[in-house]
Each structure stands twice: as structure tokens, then as C-alpha cells.
Protein backbone atom coordinates (compact mmCIF):
# COMPACT_ATOMS: atom_id res chain seq x y z
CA UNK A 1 85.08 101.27 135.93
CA UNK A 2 81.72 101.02 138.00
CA UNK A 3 79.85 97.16 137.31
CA UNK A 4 76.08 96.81 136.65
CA UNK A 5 75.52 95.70 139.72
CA UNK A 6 77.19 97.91 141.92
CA UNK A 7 75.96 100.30 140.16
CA UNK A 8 72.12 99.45 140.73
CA UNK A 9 70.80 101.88 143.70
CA UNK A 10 69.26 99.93 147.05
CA UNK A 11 65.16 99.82 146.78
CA UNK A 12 63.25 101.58 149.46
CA UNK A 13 59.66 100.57 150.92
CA UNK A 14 59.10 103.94 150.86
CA UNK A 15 59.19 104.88 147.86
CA UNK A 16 56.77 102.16 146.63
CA UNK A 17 53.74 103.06 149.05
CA UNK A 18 53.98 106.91 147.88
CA UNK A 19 53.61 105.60 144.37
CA UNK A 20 50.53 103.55 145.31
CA UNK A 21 48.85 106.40 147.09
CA UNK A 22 49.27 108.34 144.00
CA UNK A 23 48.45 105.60 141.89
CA UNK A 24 44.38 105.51 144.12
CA UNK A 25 44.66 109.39 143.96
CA UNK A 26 44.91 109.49 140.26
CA UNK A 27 42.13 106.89 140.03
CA UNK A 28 39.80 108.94 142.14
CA UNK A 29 39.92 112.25 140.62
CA UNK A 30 39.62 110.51 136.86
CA UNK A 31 36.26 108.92 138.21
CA UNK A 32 34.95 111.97 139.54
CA UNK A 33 36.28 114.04 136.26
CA UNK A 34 34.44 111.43 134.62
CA UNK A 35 30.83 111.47 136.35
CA UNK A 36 30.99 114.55 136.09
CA UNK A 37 31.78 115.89 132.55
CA UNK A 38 30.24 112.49 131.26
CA UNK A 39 26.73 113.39 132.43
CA UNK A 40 27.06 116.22 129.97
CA UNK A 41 25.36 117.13 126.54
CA UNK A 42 29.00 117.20 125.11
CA UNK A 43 30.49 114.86 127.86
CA UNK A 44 32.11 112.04 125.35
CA UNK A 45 33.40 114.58 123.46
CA UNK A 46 35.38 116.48 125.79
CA UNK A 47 36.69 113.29 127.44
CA UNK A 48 37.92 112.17 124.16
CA UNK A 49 39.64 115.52 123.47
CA UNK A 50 41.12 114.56 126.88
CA UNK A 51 42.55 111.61 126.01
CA UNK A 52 43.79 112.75 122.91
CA UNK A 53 45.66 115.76 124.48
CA UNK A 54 47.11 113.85 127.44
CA UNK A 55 48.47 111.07 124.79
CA UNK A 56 49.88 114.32 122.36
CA UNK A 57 51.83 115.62 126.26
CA UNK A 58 52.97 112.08 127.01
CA UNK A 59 54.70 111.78 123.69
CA UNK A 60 55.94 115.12 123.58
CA UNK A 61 57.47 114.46 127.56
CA UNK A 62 59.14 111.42 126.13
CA UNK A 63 60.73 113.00 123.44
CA UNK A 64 62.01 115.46 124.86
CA UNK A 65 63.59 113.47 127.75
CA UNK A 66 65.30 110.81 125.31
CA UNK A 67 67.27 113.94 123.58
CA UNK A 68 67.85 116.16 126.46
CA UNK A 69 68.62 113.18 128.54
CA UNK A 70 70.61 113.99 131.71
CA UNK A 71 71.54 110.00 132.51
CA UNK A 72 75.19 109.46 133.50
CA UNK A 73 77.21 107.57 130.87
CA UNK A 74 77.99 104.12 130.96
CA UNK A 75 80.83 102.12 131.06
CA UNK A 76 81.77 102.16 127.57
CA UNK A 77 81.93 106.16 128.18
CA UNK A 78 85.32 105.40 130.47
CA UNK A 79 86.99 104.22 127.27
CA UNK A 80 89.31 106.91 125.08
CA UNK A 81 88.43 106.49 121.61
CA UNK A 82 91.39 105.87 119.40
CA UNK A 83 92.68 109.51 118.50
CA UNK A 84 91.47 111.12 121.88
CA UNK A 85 94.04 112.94 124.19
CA UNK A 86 94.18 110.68 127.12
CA UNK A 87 95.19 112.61 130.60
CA UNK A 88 98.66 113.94 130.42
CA UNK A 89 99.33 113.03 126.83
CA UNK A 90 98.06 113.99 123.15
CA UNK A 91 96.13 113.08 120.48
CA UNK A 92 96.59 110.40 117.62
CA UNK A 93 96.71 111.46 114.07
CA UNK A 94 94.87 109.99 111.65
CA UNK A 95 97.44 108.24 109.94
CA UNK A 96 98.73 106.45 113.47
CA UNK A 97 95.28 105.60 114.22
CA UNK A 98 95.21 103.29 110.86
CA UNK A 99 98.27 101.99 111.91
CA UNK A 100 101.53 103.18 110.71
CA UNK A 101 104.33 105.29 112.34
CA UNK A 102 107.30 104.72 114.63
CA UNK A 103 106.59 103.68 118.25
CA UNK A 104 105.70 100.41 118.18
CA UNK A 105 102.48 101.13 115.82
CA UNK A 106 102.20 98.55 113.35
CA UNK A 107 103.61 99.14 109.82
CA UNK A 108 104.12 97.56 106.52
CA UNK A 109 102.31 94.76 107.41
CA UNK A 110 98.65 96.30 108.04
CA UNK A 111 96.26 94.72 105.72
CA UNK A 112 94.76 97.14 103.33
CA UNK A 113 98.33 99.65 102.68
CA UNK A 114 100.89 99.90 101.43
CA UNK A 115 104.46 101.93 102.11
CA UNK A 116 106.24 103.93 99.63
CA UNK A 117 109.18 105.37 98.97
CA UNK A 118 109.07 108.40 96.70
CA UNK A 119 111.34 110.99 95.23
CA UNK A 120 110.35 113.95 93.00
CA UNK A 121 111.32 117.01 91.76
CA UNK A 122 108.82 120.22 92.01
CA UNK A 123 110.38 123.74 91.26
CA UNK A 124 111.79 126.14 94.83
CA UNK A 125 108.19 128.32 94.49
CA UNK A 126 105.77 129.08 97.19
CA UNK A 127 102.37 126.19 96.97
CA UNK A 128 104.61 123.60 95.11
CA UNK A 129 105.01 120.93 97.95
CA UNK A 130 101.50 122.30 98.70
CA UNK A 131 100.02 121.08 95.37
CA UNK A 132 102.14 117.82 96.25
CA UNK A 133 100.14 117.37 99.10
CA UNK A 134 96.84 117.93 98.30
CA UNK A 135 97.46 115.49 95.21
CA UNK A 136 98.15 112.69 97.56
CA UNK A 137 95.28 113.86 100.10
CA UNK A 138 93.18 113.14 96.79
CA UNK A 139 94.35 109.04 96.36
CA UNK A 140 93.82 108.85 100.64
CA UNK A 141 97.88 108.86 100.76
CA UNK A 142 99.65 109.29 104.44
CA UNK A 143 102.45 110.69 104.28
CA UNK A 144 104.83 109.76 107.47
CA UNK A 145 107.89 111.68 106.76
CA UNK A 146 109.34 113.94 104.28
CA UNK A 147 112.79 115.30 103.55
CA UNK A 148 113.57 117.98 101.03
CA UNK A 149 116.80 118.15 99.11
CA UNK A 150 117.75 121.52 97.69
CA UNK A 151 119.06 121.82 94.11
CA UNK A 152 120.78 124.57 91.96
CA UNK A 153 117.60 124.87 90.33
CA UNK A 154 114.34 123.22 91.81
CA UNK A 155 114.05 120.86 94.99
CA UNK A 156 113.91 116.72 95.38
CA UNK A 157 111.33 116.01 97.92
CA UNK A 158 111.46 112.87 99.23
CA UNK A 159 108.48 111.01 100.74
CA UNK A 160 107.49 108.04 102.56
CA UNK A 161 104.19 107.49 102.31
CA UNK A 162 101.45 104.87 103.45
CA UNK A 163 98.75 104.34 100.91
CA UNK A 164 96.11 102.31 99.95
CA UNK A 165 96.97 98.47 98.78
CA UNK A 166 94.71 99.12 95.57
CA UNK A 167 96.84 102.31 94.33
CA UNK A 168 99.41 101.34 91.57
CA UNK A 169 102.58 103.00 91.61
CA UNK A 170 101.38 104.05 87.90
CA UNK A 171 98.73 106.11 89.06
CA UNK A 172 100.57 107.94 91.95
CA UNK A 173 103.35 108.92 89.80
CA UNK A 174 100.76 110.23 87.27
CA UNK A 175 98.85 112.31 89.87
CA UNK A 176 102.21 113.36 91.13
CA UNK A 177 103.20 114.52 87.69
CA UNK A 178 100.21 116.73 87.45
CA UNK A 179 100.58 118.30 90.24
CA UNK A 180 104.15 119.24 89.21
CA UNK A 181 106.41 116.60 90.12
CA UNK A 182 109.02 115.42 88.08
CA UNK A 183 111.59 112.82 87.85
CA UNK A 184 109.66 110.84 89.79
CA UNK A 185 111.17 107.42 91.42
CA UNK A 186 108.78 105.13 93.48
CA UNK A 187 110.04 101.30 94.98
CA UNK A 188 108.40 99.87 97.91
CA UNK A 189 109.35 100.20 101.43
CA UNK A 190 109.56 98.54 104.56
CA UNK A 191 109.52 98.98 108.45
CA UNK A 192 112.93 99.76 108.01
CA UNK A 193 112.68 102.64 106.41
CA UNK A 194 109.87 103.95 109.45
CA UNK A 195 113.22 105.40 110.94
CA UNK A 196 113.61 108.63 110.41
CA UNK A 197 117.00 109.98 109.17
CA UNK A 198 119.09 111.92 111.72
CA UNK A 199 118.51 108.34 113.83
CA UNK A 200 119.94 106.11 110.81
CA UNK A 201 122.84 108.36 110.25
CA UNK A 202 123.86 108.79 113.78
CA UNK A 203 123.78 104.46 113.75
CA UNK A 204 125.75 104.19 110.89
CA UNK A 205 128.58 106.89 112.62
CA UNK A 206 128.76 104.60 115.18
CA UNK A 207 129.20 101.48 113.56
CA UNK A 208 131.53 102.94 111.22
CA UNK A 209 133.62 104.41 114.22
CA UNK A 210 134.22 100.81 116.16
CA UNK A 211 135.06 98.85 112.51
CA UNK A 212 136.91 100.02 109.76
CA UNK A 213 135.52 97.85 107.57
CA UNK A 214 131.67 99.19 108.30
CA UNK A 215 132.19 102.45 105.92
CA UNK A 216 131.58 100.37 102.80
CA UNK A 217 128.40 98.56 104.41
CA UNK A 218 127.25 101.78 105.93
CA UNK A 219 127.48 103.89 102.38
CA UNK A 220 124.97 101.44 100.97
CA UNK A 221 122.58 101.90 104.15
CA UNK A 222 123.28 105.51 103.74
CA UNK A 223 122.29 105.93 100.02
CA UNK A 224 120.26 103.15 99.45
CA UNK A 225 120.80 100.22 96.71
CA UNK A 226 123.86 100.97 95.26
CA UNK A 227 127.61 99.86 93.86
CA UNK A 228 130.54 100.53 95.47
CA UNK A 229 133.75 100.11 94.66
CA UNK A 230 137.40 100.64 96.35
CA UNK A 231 140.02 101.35 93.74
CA UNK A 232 143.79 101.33 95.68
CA UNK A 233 146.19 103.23 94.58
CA UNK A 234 148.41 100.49 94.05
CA UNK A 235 147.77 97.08 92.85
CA UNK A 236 148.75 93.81 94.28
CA UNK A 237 151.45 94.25 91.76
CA UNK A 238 153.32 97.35 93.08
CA UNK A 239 152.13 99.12 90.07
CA UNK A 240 150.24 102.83 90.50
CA UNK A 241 146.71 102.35 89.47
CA UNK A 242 146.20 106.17 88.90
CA UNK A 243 143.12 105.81 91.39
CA UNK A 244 142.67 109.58 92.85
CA UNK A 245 140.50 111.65 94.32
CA UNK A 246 140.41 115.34 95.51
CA UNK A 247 140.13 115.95 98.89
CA UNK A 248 136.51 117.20 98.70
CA UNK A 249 135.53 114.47 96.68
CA UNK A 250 133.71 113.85 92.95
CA UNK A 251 129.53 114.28 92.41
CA UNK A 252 128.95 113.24 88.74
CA UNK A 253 124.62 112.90 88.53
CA UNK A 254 124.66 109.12 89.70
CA UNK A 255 128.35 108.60 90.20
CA UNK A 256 130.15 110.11 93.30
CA UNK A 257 134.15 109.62 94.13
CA UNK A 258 135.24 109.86 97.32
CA UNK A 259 139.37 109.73 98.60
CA UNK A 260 139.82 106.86 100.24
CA UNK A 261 141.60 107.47 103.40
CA UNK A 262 144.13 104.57 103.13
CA UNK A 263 144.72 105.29 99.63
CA UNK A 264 143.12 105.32 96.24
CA UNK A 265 139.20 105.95 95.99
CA UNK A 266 135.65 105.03 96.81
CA UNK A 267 133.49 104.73 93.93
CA UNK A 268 129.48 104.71 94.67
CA UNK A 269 127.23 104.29 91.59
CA UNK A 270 123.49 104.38 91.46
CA UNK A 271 122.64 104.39 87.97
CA UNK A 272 119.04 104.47 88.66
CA UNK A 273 118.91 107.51 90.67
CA UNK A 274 121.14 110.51 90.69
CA UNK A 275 122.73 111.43 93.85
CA UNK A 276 121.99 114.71 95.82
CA UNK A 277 124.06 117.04 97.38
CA UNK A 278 122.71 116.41 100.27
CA UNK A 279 123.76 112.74 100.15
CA UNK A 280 127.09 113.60 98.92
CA UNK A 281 127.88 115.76 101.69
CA UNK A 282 126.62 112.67 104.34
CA UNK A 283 128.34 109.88 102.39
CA UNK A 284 131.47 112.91 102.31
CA UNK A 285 130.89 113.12 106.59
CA UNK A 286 131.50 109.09 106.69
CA UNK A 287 134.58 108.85 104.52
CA UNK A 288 135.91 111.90 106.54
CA UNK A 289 135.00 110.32 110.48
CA UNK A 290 136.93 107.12 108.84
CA UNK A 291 139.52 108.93 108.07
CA UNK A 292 140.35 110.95 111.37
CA UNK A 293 139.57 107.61 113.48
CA UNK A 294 142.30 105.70 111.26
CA UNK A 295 142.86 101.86 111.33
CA UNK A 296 140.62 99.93 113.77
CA UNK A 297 139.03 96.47 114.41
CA UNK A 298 137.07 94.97 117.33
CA UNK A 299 139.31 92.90 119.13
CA UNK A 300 136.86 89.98 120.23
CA UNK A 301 138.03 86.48 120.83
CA UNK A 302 136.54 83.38 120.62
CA UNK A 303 138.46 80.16 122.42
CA UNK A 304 137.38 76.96 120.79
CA UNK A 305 138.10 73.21 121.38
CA UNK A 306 139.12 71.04 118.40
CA UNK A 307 137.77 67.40 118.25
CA UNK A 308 141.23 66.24 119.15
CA UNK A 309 141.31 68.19 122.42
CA UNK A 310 143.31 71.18 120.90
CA UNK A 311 142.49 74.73 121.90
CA UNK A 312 142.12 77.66 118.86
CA UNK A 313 141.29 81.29 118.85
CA UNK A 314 139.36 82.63 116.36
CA UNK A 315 139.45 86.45 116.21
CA UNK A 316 139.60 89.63 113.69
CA UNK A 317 142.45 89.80 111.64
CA UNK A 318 143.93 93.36 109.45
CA UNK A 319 147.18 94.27 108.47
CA UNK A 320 148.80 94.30 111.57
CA UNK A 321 149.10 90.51 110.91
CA UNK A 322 150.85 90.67 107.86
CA UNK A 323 154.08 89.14 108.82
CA UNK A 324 152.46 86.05 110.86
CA UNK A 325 149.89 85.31 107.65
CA UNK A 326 153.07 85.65 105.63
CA UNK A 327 155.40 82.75 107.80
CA UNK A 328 151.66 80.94 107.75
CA UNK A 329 152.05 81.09 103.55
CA UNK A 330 155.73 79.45 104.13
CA UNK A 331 154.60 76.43 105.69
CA UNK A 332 151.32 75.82 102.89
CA UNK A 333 152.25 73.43 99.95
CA UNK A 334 152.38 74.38 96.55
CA UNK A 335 148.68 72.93 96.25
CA UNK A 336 147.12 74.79 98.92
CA UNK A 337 148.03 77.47 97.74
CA UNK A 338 147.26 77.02 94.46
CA UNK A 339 143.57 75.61 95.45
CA UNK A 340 143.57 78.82 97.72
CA UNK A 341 144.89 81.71 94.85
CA UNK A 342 143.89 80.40 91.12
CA UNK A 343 147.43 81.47 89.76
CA UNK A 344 151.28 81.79 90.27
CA UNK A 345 152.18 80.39 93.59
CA UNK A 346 154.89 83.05 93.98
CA UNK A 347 152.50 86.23 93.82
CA UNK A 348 150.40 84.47 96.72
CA UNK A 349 152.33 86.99 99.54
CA UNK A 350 151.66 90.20 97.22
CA UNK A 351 147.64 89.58 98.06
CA UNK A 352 147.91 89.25 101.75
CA UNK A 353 148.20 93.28 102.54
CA UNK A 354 145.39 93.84 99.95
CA UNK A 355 143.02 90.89 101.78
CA UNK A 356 143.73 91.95 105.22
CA UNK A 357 142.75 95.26 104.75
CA UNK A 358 139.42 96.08 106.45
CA UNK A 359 138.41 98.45 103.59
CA UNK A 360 137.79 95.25 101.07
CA UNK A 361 136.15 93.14 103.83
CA UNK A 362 136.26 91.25 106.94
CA UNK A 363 139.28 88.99 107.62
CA UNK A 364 138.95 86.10 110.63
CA UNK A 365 142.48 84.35 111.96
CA UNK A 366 143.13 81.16 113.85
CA UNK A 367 145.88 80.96 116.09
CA UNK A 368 146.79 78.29 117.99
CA UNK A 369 147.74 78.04 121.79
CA UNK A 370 151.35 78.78 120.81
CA UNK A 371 150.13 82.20 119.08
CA UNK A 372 150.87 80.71 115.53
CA UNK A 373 148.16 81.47 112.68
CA UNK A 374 147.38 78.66 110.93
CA UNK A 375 144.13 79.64 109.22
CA UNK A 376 142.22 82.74 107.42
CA UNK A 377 139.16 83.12 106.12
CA UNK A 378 138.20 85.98 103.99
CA UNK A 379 134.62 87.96 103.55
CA UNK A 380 135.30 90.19 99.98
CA UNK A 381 132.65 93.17 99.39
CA UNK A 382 132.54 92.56 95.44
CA UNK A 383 130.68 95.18 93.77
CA UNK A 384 126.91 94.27 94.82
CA UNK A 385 128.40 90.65 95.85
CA UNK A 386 130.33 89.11 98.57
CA UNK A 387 133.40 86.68 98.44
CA UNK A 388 134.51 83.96 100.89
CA UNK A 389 137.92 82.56 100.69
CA UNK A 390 139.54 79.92 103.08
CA UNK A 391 142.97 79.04 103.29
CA UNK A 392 144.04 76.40 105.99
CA UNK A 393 147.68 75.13 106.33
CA UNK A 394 148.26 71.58 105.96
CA UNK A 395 148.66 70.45 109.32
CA UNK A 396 145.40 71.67 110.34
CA UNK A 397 143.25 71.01 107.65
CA UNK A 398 140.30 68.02 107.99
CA UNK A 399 139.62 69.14 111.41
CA UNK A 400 136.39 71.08 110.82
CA UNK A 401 138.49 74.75 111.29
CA UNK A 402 137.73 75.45 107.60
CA UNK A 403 133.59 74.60 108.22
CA UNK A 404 134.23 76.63 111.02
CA UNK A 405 135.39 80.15 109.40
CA UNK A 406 132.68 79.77 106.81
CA UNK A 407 129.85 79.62 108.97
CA UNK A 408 131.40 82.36 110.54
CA UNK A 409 132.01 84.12 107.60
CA UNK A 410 128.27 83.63 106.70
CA UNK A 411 126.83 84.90 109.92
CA UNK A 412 128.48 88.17 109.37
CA UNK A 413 127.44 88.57 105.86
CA UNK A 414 124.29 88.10 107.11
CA UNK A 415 124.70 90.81 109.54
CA UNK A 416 125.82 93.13 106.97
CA UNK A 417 122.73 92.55 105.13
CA UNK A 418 124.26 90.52 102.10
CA UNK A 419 121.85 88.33 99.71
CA UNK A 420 124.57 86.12 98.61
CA UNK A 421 128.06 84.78 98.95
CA UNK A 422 129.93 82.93 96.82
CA UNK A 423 133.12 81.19 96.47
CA UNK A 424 135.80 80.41 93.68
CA UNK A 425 137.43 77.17 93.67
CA UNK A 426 138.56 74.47 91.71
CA UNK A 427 136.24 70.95 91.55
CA UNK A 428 139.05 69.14 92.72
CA UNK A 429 138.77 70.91 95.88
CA UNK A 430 136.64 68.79 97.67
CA UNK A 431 136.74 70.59 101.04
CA UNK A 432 135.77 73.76 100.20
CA UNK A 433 132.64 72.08 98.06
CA UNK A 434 131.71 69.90 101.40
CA UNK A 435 132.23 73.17 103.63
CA UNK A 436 129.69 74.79 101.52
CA UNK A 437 127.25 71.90 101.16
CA UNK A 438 126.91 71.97 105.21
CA UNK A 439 125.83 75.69 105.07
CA UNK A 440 122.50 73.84 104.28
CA UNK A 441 121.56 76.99 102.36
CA UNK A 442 120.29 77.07 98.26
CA UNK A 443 123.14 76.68 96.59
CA UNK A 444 124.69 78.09 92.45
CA UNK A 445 126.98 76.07 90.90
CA UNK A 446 129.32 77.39 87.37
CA UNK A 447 131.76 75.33 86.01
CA UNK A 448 134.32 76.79 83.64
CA UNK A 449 137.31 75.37 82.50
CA UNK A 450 138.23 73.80 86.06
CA UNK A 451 137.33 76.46 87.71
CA UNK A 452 134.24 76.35 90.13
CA UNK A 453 132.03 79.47 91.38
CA UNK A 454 129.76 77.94 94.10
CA UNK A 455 126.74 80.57 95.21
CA UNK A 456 125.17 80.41 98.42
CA UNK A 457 121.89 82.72 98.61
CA UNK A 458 120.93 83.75 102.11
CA UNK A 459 118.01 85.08 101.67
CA UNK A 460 114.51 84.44 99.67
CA UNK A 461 115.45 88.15 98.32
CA UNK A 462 118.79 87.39 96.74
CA UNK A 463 117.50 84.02 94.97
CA UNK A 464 116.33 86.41 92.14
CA UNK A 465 119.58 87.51 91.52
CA UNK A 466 121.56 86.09 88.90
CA UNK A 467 124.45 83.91 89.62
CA UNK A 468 127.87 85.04 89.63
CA UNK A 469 129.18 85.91 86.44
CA UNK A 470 131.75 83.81 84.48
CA UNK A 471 134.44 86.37 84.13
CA UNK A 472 135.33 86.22 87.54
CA UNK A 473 135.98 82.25 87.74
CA UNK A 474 138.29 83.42 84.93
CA UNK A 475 140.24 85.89 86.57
């Protein structure tokens, strides 16, 4: 870009003595014009007709020059406008130049919108999704990206729109439903959901594939707020449950059953919304890429150094520690235990293979130097909640390894994207109460009968939610 001044041209001497002469040349020949029309009968008048018609040409000439002006632009003229194809790339759309999109354009938080999730149903006809369309053109509604779900009878189009803050979810469904959408679901959206859908799936594959215990987390990415359950086939008993699923799966409206590749079955339930068949076939692709990978957990280690001077490791646990967590159960008292299970010491082994299986959660083991596990610390998908659990043997316990697992534990709820966690106890156990007071996080407390249900919410989200209900401090 070209400055002022080095754009101003040089100044000649020249130039300045030509317009002089011409300046004493023009004078002349209006004085002699003058003498001689003004001596005249009709002299004043003609020289005022003159005047009059040499004004009328000036203004015309300047006119004329302003709007046919040939000037070279200035330096504001070097600047694309927003929306203009720069050199070697394209345009902006309207709805990226207000501010919206992927790319690093800014989203949800633009002042003035508003993001939108929306799902309706419009019959399979030629001008339906048109009529859709022009309906939101009509509120000033972007729409950023769209996926259509085919039905036996009729088609779920699925938006995500940008709209204006002012428009109430009331009056988009309504204009929705008159242009011939129906069933219509709206909730708000996020940045999050700015990512379109073949990238989130692909994500999800891939943390499914390096953790076993992922496919649970990754079903509620996948199809958005919803319960899931996994129903073995066996209890912690040894009795049959008669928890089965065909091969190809179960898709009931807003309940789907999928088998569960170690046994027994997935349950997903979205009462709110009833599942595609389009989702069921994704969620379907999961469970199946689970199930050909077979049992896996990252094997990460993490060497720490005890007050005392003693070393422990702190890595993933499953079930192919079984045997050392059952020796570990040998050497607990009757009370830890007891503090640990809520119920008949001698049933305490017959949990172990159901808790160190990655499909219910995430399971983290201490071993010391020697290779001996003397702690585990459990993170339970519950439903909609999350459990932690400790259990520390004797030996090792007031030496901060218990604060340790739960912050642990904690960190990779939060990673998974949970609201809450909570714990079961008893009030007599004072550890577990003072390893959950230095979380420094909100904390639930329900007392029932001895029993103690202490809620930790990790987010400002999950302090709406209520606490954790009373009939699991009694079971």
C-alpha cells in the first residue's frame, strides 16, 4: 500500500509559469470582449447572458467529472471487503461473514445469535426441504449444516442453524410446522456441535479402538444425551440374567439393544427423541469395531514417590488382574472390606471380574516396587452418573495413595465429559469423606441409615442435577 506522501507527484516551475501566462491571456481577451460588446446598445445584456452561460458550462463540467471520475483509488481500495474472493482463494458466504462456521470463525459466542439444534420430520416429496428453507430464510435463520435421515415413510432432517438471539424456539418451531415440519425437537447448541459428522464419528472410532472402555462414552457422543446401560449375562452371583441380544441388534422408537461383545447387552434409551436408523446403524458400527478389536487398555504408567520415600506405579487395570486384586482382597481386614463393599464380606471376590471390566468403567491399580497391588480405585458409568470406589489395603492406607486415585479418578471423568461423581460410603469412614473434601469441588451429601452418598459436581452444568438417589445408598 502506496502512503500520502509518496504518493504526492514532485512540483515543476514549469508548469506554474504556463498557468500564469494563461492566467494574463485570459485577462486580456475578457477586457477586449468587454470594450467591445460593452460599448453596445445591448452590450450589458449580452455580457450578462455570458456570464450566465459560462457559470451553467462550469457546473455542468464539474458534474460530470465528479461521476465519470477517472482518479485512481485510494488506499482503502487495496482492502478485500469481507465476502470478496481474495487472489487464489474464494468468496465468504454470508453466514461466515456474520461469524459462524468451522475454521476458526467465531461461533456460539457472537453477540446477537444464537445456535440451534433442530430435528423435524417433512414427508420424501419434491419442494419439502425447499419450503423448510425458505421458512427459515423468512426469521433471517443460517443454516450451517444439515443431515437428512431417511424413514419408511417421510424423512428427519436435521439442522444446525445460527439465528437471531431475539427468535424463541416457540416461534421457529411454529414457522417450521407450517411449512410442513413435524415432530419437531429444538435444544441449544454449542461450538461443539460446529463439527460436522463424518469428523465426530471417525474420532469416536478411534478412541473407541485404543480403550475398551470408550464405547460406552462414545455412544453418548454419538447419539447425543442419552442412558445407557450394560446388562451381563451373568450376575456377580453366577446366576444367568437372561440379558440377550440378536446379532443385528434391537431398534424400539427411543430404545435400541445392542449385543454386547463380552456378553449380555447394551441398552441406549432416549426417551425424548426416537432413534433413527441411521443412528442405529452408527451406534451398530461401534459395538461391532469393539467387538472385532476385543479386550484392550492403554498401558501407561505413572512412577510415583510416597512421602516415606517408597516408589508406586499407578497404571490401568482390567481383568487380566484378577488373580493379583484377588490375593490383594486376602490381605484387607474384615472392615476394609466392609467400608469398601456395603455387604457380606465373603461375596467381596465375586465383584472383582465385574469391576475390572472396562465395559462398566475405568479401573486404576497400584503396585508396589515388588509388583504387588495394594490399591484400586474404581470409575462406574451408572446410568447418566458416575461412581468412584477406593479400596486400599491396610498397610498402605494414610499415606495419601487413596487422595491420590481419586483425583485421578476425577480427572478422567472429567475427560469423559461427566457432570458428577459420587461415592457410597459409610460416615464412619472418615478417609474416604476427607479424600473427597480435598477435591475442593461443590459437594452432595445423603445420609440414610449409615449409609453415606457423597456428590461431587464438576461442572456449573451438572449442579442442576439432582443428587443421587436414595435407593442406591440402599443397595
Amino acid at each position: 500500500m502506496t502512503s500520502a506522501k509518496s504518493a504526492r507527484r514532485p512540483h515543476h516551475w514549469r508548469r506554474d509559469l504556463i498557468e500564469l501566462a494563461a492566467l494574463f491571456t485570459a485577462v486580456a481577451v475578457a477586457d477586449a470582449i468587454a470594450n467591445l460588446i460593452g460599448h453596445q446598445p445591448d452590450g450589458p445584456y449580452l455580457l450578462m447572458g455570458s456570464a450566465v452561460a459560462l457559470v451553467a458550462t462550469a457546473a455542468f463540467h464539474t458534474w460530470w467529472a465528479r461521476r465519470h471520475s477517472h482518479a485512481p483509488p485510494s488506499d482503502q481500495a487495496d482492502v478485500a471487503p469481507v465476502g470478496a474472493g481474495a487472489a487464489g482463494g474464494t468468496g465468504t458466504s454470508a453466514g461466515e461473514a456474520e461469524g459462524t462456521g468451522e475454521g476458526g470463525v467465531v461461533g456460539a459466542g457472537e453477540t446477537g445469535t444464537t445456535l440451534w439444534r433442530m430435528r423435524t420430520t417433512v414427508l420424501d416429496a419434491p419442494g419439502s426441504l425447499a419450503a423448510l428453507c425458505t421458512a427459515l430464510a423468512g426469521l433471517r435463520v443460517d443454516i450451517l449444516t444439515l443431515q437428512t435421515h431417511p424413514l419408511a415413510q417421510g424423512t428427519v432432517d436435521e439442522f444446525l442453524l445460527r439465528a437471531p438471539a431475539s427468535l424463541q424456539a416457540q416461534e421457529l418451531s411454529r414457522k417450521i410446522a407450517a411449512a410442513g415440519g413435524a415432530s419437531t425437537w429444538i435444544e441449544r447448541a454449542d461450538a461443539h456441535d460446529l463439527v460436522d459428522t463424518p469428523t465426530r464419528v471417525l474420532s469416536l472410532a478411534t478412541r473407541t479402538a485404543l480403550d475398551a472402555a470408550e464405547l460406552p462414552l462414545a455412544l453418548r457422543q454419538l447419539l447425543g444425551r442419552c442412558t445407557i446401560h450394560s446388562l451381563p449375562a451373568v450376575s456377580v452371583t453366577g446366576r444367568a440374567t437372561g440379558q440377550s441380544a440378536p446379532v443385528e441388534g434391537v431398534l424400539e422408537e427411543t430404545v435400541m439393544r445392542l449385543r454386547d461383545p463380552s456378553g449380555g447387552v447394551i441398552s441406549v434409551e432416549r426417551p425424548y427423541l426416537p432413534f433413527t436408523p441411521t443412528e442405529f446403524a452408527r451406534a451398530r458400527a461401534l459395538v461391532e469395531l469393539d467387538a472385532r478389536l476385543g479386550p484392550r487398555v492403554p498401558r501407561s504408567e505413572d512412577v510415583l514417590t510416597l512421602p516415606e520415600g517408597n516408589e508406586i506405579t499407578v497404571r490401568r487395570a482390567d481383568q487380566g488382574d484378577l488373580t493379583a486384586a484377588r490375593a490383594m482382597h486376602d490381605r484387607c481386614s474384615q472392615d476394609t472390606l466392609g467400608l469398601r463393599y456395603h455387604g457380606p464380606v465373603a461375596d467381596a471376590d465375586r465383584y472383582l471380574d465385574h469391576l475390572l471390566s472396562p465395559r462398566f468403567g475405568r479401573t486404576l491399580a497400584v503396585q508396589t516396587a515388588s509388583g504387588r497391588l495394594v490399591a484400586l480405585g474404581h470409575l462406574l458409568w451408572d446410568g447418566d452418573e458416575t461412581e468412584v470406589a477406593l479400596l486400599v489395603e491396610d498397610d498402605w492406607q494414610r499415606r495419601g495413595i487413596g487422595s491420590e486415585l481419586l483425583r485421578r479418578l476425577v480427572a478422567l471423568a472429567e475427560e469423559a465429559g461427566c457432570d458428577s461423581v459420587y461415592a457410597v460410603t459409610q460416615s464412619r469412614n472418615t478417609g474416604m469423606v476427607a479424600a473427597m473434601r480435598a477435591l475442593e469441588l461443590p459437594l452432595d451429601y445423603q445420609i440414610e441409615e449409615g449409609t453415606l452418598v457423597i456428590t461431587a459436581r464438576l461442572s456449573s452444568e451438572g449442579a442442576a442435577r439432582p443428587s443421587a438417589p436414595t435407593e442406591r445408598a440402599r443397595r
